[in-house]
PDB file of N, CA and C in Angstrom:
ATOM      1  N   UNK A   1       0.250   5.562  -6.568  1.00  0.00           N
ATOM      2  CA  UNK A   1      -1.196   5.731  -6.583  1.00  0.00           C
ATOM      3  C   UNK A   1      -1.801   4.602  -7.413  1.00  0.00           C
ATOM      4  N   UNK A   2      -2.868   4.437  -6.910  1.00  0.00           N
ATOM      5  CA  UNK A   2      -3.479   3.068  -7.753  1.00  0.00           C
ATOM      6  C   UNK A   2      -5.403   2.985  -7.554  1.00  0.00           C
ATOM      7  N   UNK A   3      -6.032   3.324  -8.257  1.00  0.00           N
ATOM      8  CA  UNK A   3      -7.464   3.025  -8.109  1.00  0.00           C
ATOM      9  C   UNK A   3      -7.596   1.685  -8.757  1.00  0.00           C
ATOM     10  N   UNK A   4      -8.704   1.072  -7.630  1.00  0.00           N
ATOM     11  CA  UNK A   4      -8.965  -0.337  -8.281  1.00  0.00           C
ATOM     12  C   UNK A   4     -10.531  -0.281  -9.050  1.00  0.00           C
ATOM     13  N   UNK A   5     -11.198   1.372  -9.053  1.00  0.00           N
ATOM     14  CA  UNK A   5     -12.326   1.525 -10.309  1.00  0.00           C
ATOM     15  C   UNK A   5     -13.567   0.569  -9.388  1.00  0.00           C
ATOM     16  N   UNK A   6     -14.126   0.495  -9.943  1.00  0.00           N
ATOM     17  CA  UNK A   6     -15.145  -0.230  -9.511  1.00  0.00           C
ATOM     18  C   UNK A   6     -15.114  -1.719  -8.790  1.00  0.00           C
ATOM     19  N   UNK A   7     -15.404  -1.311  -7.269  1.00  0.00           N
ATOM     20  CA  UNK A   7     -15.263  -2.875  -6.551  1.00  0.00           C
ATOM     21  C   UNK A   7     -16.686  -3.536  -6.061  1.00  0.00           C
ATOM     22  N   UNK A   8     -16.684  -4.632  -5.482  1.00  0.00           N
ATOM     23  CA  UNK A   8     -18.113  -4.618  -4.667  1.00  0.00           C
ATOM     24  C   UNK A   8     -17.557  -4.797  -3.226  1.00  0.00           C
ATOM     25  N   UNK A   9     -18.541  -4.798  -2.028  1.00  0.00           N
ATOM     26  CA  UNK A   9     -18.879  -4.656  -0.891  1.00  0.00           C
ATOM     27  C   UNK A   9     -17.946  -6.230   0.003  1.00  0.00           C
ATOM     28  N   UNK A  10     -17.407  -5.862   0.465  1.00  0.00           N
ATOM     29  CA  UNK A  10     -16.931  -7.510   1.253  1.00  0.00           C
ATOM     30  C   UNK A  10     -15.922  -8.090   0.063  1.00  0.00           C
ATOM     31  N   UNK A  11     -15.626  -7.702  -0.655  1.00  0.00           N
ATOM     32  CA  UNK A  11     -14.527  -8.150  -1.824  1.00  0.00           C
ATOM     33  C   UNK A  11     -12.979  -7.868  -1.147  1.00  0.00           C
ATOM     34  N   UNK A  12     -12.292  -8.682  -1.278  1.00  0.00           N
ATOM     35  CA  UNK A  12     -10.967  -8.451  -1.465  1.00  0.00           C
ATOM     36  C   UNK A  12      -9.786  -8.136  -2.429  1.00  0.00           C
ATOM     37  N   UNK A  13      -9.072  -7.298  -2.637  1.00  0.00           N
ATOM     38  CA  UNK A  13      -8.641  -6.670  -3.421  1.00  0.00           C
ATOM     39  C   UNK A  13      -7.283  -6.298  -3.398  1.00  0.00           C
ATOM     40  N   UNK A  14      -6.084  -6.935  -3.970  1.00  0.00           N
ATOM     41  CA  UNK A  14      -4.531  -6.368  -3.937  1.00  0.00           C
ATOM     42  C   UNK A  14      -3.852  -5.597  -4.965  1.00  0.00           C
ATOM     43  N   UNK A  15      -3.136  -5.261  -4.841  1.00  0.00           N
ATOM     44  CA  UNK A  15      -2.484  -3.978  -5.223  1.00  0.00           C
ATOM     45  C   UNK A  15      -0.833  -4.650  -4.760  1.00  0.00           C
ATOM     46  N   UNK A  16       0.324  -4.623  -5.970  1.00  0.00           N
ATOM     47  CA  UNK A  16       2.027  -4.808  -5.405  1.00  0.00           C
ATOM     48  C   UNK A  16       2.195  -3.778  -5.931  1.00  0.00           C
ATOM     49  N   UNK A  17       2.740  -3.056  -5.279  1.00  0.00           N
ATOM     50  CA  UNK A  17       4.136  -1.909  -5.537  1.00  0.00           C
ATOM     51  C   UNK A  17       4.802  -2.187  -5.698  1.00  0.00           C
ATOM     52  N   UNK A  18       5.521  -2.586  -6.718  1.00  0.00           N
ATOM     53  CA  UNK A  18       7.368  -2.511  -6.978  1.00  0.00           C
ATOM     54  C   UNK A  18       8.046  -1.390  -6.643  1.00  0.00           C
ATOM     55  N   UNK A  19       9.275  -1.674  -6.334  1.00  0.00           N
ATOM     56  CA  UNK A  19       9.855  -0.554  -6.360  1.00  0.00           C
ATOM     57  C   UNK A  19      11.473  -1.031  -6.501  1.00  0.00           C
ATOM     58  N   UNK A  20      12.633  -0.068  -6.580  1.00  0.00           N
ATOM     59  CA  UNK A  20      13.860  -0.179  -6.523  1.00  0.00           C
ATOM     60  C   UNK A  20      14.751   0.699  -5.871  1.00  0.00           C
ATOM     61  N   UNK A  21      15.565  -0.314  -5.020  1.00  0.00           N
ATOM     62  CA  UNK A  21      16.724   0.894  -4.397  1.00  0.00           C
ATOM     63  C   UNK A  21      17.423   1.730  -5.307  1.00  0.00           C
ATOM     64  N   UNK A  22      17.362   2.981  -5.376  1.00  0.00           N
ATOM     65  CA  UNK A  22      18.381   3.947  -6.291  1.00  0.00           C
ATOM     66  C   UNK A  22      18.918   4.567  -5.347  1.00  0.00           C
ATOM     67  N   UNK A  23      19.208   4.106  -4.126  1.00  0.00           N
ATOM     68  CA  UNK A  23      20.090   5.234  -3.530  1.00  0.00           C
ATOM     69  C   UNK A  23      21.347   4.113  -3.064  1.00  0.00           C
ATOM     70  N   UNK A  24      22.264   4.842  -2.518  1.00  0.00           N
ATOM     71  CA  UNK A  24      23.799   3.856  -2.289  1.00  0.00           C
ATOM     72  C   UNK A  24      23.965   2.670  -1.010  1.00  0.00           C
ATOM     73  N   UNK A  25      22.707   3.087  -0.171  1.00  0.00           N
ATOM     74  CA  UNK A  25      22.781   2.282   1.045  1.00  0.00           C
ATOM     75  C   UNK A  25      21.435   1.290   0.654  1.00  0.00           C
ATOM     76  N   UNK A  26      21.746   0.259   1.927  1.00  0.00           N
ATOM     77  CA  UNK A  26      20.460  -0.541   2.155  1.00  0.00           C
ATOM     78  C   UNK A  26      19.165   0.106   2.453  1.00  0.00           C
ATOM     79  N   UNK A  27      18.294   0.200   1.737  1.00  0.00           N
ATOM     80  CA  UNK A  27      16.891   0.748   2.041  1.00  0.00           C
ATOM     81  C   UNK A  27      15.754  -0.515   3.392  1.00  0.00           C
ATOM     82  N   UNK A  28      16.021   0.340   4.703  1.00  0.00           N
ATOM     83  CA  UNK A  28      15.312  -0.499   5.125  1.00  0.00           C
ATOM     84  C   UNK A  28      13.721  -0.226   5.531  1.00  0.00           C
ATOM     85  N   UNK A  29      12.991  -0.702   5.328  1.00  0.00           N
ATOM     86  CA  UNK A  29      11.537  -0.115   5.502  1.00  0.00           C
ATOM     87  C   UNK A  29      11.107  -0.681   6.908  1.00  0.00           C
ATOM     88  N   UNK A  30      10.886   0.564   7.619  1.00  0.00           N
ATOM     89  CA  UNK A  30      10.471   0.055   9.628  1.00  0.00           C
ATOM     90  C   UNK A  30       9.411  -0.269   9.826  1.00  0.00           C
ATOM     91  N   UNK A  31       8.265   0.557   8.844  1.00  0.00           N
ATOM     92  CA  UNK A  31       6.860   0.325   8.636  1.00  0.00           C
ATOM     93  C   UNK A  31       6.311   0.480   7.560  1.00  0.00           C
ATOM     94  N   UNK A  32       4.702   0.125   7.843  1.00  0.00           N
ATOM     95  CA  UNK A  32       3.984   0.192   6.730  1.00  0.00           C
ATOM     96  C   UNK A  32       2.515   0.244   7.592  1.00  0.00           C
ATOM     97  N   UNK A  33       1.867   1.456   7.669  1.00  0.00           N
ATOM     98  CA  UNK A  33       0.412   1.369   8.001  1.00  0.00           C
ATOM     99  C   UNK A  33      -0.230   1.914   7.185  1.00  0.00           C
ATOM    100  N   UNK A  34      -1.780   1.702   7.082  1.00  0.00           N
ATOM    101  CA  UNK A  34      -2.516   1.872   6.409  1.00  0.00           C
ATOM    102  C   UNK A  34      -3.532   2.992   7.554  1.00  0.00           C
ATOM    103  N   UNK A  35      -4.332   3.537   6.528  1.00  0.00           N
ATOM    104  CA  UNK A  35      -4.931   4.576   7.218  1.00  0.00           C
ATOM    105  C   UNK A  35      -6.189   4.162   8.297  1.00  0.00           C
ATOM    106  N   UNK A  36      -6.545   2.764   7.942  1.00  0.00           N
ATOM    107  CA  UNK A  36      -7.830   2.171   8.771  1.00  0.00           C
ATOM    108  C   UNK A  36      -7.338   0.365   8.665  1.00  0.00           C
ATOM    109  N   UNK A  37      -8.194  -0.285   9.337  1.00  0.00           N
ATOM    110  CA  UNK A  37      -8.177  -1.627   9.412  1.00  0.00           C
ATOM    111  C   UNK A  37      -8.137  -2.532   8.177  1.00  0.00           C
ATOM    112  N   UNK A  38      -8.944  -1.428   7.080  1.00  0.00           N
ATOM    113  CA  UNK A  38      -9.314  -2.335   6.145  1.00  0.00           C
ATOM    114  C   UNK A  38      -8.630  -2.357   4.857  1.00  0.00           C
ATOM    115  N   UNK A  39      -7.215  -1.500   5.357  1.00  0.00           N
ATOM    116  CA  UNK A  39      -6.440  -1.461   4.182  1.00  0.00           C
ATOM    117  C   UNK A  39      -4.930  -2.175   5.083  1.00  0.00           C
ATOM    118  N   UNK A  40      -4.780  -3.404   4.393  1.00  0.00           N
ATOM    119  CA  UNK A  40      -3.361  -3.822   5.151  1.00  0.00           C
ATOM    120  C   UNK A  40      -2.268  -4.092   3.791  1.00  0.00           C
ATOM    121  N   UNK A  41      -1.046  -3.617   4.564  1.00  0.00           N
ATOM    122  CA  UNK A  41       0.288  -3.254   3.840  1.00  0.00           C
ATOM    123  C   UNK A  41       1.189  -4.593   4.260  1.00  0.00           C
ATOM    124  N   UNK A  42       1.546  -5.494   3.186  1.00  0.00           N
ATOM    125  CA  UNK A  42       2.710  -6.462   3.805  1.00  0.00           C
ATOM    126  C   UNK A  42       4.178  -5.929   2.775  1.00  0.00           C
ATOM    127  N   UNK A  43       4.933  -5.632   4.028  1.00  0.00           N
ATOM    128  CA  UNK A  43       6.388  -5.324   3.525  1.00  0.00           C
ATOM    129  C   UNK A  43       7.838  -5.924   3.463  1.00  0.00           C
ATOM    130  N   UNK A  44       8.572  -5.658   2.964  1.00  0.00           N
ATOM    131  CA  UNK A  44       9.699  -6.719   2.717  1.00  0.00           C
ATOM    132  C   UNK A  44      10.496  -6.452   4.688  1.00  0.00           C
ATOM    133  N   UNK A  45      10.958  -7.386   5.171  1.00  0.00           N
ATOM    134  CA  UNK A  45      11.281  -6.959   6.361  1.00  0.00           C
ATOM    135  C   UNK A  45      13.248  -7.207   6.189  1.00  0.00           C
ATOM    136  N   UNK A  46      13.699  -7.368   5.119  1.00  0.00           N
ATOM    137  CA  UNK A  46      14.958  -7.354   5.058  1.00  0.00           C
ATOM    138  C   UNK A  46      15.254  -6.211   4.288  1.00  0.00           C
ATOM    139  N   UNK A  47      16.765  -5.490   4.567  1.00  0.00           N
ATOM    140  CA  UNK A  47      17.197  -4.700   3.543  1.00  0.00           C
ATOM    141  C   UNK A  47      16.915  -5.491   2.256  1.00  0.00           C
ATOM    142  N   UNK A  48      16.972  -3.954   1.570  1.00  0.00           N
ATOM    143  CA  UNK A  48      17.104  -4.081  -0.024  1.00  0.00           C
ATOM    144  C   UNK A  48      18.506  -3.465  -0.550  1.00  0.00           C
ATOM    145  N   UNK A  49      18.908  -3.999  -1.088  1.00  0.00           N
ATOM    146  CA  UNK A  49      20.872  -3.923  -1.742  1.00  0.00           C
ATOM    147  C   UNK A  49      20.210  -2.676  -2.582  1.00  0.00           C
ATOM    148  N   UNK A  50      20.895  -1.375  -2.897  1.00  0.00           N
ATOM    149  CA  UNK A  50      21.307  -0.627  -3.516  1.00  0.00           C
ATOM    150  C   UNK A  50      20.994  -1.361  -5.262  1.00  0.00           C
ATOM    151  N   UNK A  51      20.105  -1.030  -6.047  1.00  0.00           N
ATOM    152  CA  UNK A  51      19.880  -1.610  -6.661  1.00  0.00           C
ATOM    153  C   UNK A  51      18.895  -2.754  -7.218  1.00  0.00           C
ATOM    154  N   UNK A  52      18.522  -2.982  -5.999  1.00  0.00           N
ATOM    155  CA  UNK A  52      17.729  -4.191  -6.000  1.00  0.00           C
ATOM    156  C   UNK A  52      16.128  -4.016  -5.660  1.00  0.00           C
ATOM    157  N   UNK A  53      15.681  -5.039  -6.490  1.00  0.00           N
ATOM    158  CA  UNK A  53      14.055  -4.465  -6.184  1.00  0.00           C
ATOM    159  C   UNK A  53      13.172  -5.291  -4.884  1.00  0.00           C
ATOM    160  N   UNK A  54      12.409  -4.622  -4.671  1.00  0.00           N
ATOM    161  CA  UNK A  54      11.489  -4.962  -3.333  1.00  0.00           C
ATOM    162  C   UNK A  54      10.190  -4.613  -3.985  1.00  0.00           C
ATOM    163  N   UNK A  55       8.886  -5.447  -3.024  1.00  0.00           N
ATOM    164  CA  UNK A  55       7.682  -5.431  -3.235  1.00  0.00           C
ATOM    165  C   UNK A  55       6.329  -5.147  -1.749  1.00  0.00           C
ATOM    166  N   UNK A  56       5.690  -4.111  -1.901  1.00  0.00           N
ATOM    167  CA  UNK A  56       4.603  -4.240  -1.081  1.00  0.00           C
ATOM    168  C   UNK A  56       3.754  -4.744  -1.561  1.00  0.00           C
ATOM    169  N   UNK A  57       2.448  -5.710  -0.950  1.00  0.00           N
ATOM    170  CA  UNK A  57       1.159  -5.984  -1.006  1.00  0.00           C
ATOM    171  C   UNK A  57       0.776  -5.054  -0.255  1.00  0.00           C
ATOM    172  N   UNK A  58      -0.769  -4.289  -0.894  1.00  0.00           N
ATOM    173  CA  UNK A  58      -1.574  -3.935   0.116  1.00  0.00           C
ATOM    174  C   UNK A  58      -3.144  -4.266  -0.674  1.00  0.00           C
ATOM    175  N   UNK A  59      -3.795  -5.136   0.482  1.00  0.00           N
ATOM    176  CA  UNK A  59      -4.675  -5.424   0.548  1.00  0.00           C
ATOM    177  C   UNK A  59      -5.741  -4.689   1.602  1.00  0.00           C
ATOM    178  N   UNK A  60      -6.941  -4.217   0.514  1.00  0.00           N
ATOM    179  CA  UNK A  60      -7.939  -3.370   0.661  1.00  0.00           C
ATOM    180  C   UNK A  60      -9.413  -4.155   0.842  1.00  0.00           C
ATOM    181  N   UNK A  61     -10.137  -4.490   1.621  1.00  0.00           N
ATOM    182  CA  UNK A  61     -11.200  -5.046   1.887  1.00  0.00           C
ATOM    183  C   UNK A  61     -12.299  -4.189   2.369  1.00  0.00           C
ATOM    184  N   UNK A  62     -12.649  -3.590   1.995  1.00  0.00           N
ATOM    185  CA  UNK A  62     -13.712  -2.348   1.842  1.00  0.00           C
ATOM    186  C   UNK A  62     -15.147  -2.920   3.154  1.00  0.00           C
ATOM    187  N   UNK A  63     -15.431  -3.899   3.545  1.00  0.00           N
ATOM    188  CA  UNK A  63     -16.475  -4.737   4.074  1.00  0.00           C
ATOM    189  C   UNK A  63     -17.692  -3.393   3.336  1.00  0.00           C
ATOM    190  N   UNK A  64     -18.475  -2.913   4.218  1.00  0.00           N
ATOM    191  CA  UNK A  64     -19.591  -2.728   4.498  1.00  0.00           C
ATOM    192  C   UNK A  64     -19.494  -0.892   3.564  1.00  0.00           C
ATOM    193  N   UNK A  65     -18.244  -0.340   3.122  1.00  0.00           N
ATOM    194  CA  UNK A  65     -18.198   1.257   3.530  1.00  0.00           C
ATOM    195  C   UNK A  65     -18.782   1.174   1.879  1.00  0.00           C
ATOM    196  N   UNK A  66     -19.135   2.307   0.925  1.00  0.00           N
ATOM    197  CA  UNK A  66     -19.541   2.497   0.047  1.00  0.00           C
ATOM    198  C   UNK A  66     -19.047   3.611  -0.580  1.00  0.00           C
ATOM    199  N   UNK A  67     -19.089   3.759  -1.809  1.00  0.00           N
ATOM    200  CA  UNK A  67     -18.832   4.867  -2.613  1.00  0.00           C
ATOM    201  C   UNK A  67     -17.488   5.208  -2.782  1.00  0.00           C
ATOM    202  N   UNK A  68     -17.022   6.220  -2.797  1.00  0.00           N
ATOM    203  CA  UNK A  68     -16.070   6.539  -4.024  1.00  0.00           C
ATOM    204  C   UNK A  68     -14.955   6.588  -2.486  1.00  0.00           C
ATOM    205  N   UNK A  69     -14.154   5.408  -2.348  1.00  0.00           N
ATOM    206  CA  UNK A  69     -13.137   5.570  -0.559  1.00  0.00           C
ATOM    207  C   UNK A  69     -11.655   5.751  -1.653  1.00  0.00           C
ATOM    208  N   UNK A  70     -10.773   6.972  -0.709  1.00  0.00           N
ATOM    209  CA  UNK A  70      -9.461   7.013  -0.802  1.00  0.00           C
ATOM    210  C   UNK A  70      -8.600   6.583   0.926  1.00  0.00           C
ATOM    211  N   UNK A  71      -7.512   5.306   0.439  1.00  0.00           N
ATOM    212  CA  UNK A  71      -6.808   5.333   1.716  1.00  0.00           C
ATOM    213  C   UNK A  71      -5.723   5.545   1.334  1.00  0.00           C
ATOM    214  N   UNK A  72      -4.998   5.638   2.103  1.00  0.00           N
ATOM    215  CA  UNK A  72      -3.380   6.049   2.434  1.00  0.00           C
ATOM    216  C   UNK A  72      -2.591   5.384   3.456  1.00  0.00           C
ATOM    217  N   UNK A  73      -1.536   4.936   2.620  1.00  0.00           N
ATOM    218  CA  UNK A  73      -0.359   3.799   3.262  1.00  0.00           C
ATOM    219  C   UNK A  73       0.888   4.609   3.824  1.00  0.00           C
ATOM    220  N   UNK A  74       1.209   4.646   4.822  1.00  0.00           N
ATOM    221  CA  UNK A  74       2.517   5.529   4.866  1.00  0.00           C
ATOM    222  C   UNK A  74       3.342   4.530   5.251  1.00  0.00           C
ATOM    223  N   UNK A  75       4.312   4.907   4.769  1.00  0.00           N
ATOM    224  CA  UNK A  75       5.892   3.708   4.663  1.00  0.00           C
ATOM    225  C   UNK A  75       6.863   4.609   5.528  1.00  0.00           C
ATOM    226  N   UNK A  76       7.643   3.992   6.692  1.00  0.00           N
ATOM    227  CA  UNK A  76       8.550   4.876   7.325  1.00  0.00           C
ATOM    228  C   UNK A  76      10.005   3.584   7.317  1.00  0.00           C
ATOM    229  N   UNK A  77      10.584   4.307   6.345  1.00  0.00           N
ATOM    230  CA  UNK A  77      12.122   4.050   6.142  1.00  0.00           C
ATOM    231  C   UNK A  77      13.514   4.679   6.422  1.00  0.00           C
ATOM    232  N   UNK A  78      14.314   4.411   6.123  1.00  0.00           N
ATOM    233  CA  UNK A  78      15.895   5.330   6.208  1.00  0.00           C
ATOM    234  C   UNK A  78      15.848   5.671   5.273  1.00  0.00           C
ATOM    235  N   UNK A  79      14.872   6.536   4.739  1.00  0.00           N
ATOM    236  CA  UNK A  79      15.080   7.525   3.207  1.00  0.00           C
ATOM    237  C   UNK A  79      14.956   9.102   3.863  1.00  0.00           C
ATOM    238  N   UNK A  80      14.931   9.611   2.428  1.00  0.00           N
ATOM    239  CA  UNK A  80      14.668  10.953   2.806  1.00  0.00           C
ATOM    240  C   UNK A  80      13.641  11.751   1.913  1.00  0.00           C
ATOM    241  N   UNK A  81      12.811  12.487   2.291  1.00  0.00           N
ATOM    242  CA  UNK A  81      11.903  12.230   3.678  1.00  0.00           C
ATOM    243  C   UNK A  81      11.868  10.514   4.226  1.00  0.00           C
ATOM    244  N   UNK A  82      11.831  11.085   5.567  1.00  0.00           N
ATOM    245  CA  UNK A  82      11.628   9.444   6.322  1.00  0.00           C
ATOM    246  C   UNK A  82       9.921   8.832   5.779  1.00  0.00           C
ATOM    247  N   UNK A  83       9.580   9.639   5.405  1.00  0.00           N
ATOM    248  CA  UNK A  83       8.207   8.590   5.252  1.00  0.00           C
ATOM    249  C   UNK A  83       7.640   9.075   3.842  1.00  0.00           C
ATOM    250  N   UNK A  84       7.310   7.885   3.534  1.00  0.00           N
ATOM    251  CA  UNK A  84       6.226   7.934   1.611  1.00  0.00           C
ATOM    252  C   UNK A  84       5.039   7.405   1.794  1.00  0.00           C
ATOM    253  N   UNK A  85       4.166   7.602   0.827  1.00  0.00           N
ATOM    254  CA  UNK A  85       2.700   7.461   0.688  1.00  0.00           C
ATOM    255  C   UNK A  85       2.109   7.263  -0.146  1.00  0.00           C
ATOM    256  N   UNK A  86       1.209   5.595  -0.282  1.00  0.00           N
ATOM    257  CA  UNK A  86       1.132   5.164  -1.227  1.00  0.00           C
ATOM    258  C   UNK A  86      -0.883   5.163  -0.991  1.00  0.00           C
ATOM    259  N   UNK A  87      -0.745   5.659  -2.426  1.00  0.00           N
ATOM    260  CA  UNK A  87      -2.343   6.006  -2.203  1.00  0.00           C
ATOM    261  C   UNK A  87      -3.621   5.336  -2.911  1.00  0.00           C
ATOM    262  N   UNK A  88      -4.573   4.587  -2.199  1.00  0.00           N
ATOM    263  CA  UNK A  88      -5.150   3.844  -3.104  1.00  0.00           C
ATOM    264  C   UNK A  88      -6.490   4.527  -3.091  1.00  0.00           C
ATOM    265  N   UNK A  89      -7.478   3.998  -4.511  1.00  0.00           N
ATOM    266  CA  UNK A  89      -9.237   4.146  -4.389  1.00  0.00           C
ATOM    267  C   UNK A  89      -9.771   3.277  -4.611  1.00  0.00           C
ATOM    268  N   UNK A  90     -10.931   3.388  -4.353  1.00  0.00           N
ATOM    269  CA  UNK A  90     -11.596   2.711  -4.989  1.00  0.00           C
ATOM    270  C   UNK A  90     -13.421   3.313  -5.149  1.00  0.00           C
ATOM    271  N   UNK A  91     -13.953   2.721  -6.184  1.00  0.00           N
ATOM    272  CA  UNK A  91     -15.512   2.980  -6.151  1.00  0.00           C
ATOM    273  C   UNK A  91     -16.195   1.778  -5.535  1.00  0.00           C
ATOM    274  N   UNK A  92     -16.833   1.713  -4.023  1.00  0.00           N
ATOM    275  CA  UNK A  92     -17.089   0.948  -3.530  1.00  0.00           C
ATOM    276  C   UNK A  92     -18.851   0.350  -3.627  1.00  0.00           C
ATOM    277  N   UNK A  93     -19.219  -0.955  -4.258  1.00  0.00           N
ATOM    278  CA  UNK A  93     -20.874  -0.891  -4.520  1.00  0.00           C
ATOM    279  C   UNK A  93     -21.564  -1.193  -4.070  1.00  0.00           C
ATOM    280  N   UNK A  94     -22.659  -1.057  -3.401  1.00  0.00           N
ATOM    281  CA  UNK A  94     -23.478  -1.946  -2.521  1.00  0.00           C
ATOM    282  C   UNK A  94     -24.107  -3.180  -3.234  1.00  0.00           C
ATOM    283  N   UNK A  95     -23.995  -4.110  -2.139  1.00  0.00           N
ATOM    284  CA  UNK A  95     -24.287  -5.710  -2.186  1.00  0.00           C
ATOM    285  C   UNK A  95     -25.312  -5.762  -2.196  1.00  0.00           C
ATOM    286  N   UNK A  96     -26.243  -5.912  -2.305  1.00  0.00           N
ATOM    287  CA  UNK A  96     -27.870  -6.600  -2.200  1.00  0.00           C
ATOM    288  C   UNK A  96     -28.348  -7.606  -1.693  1.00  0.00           C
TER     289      UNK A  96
END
């Protein structure tokens, strides 16, 4: 989870997730969508070694929407549960 607090209108805005394999196999991640257009997820497209760390970008560009927006990233991997959810906010302000 990650709020980026107060943004403005047409701003661009990233967010990395770290993370680390703790389980015994290669963690491979199949996807990564975001709940609308204006939230995009870039993901590692190779396994990750047992151990080893990996990183998402997700970049949130709010254009025109306002006020207090929650989106949601769902990640579908060879884990278990097959899919996680990474959740962002923001307080969005109007431009003038």
């Amino acid at each position: 989870k990650h709020d980026f607090g107060t943004i403005k209108q047409d701003s661009k805005n990233t967010k990395v997730f770290k993370f680390t394999n703790t389980g015994n196999e290669p963690l491979i991640i199949e996807d990564a969508k975001g709940t609308c257009g204006c939230t995009v997820p870039t993901y590692p497209k190779e396994p990750i070694k047992p151990g080893e760390t990996g990183e998402i970008e997700v970049v949130y560009s709010p254009g025109k929407q306002q006020g207090v927006q929650g989106k949601t990233i769902t990640i579908t991997a060879n884990t278990d549960p097959i899919s996680t959810r990474l959740n962002i906010m923001a307080n969005v302000e109007v431009v003038q």
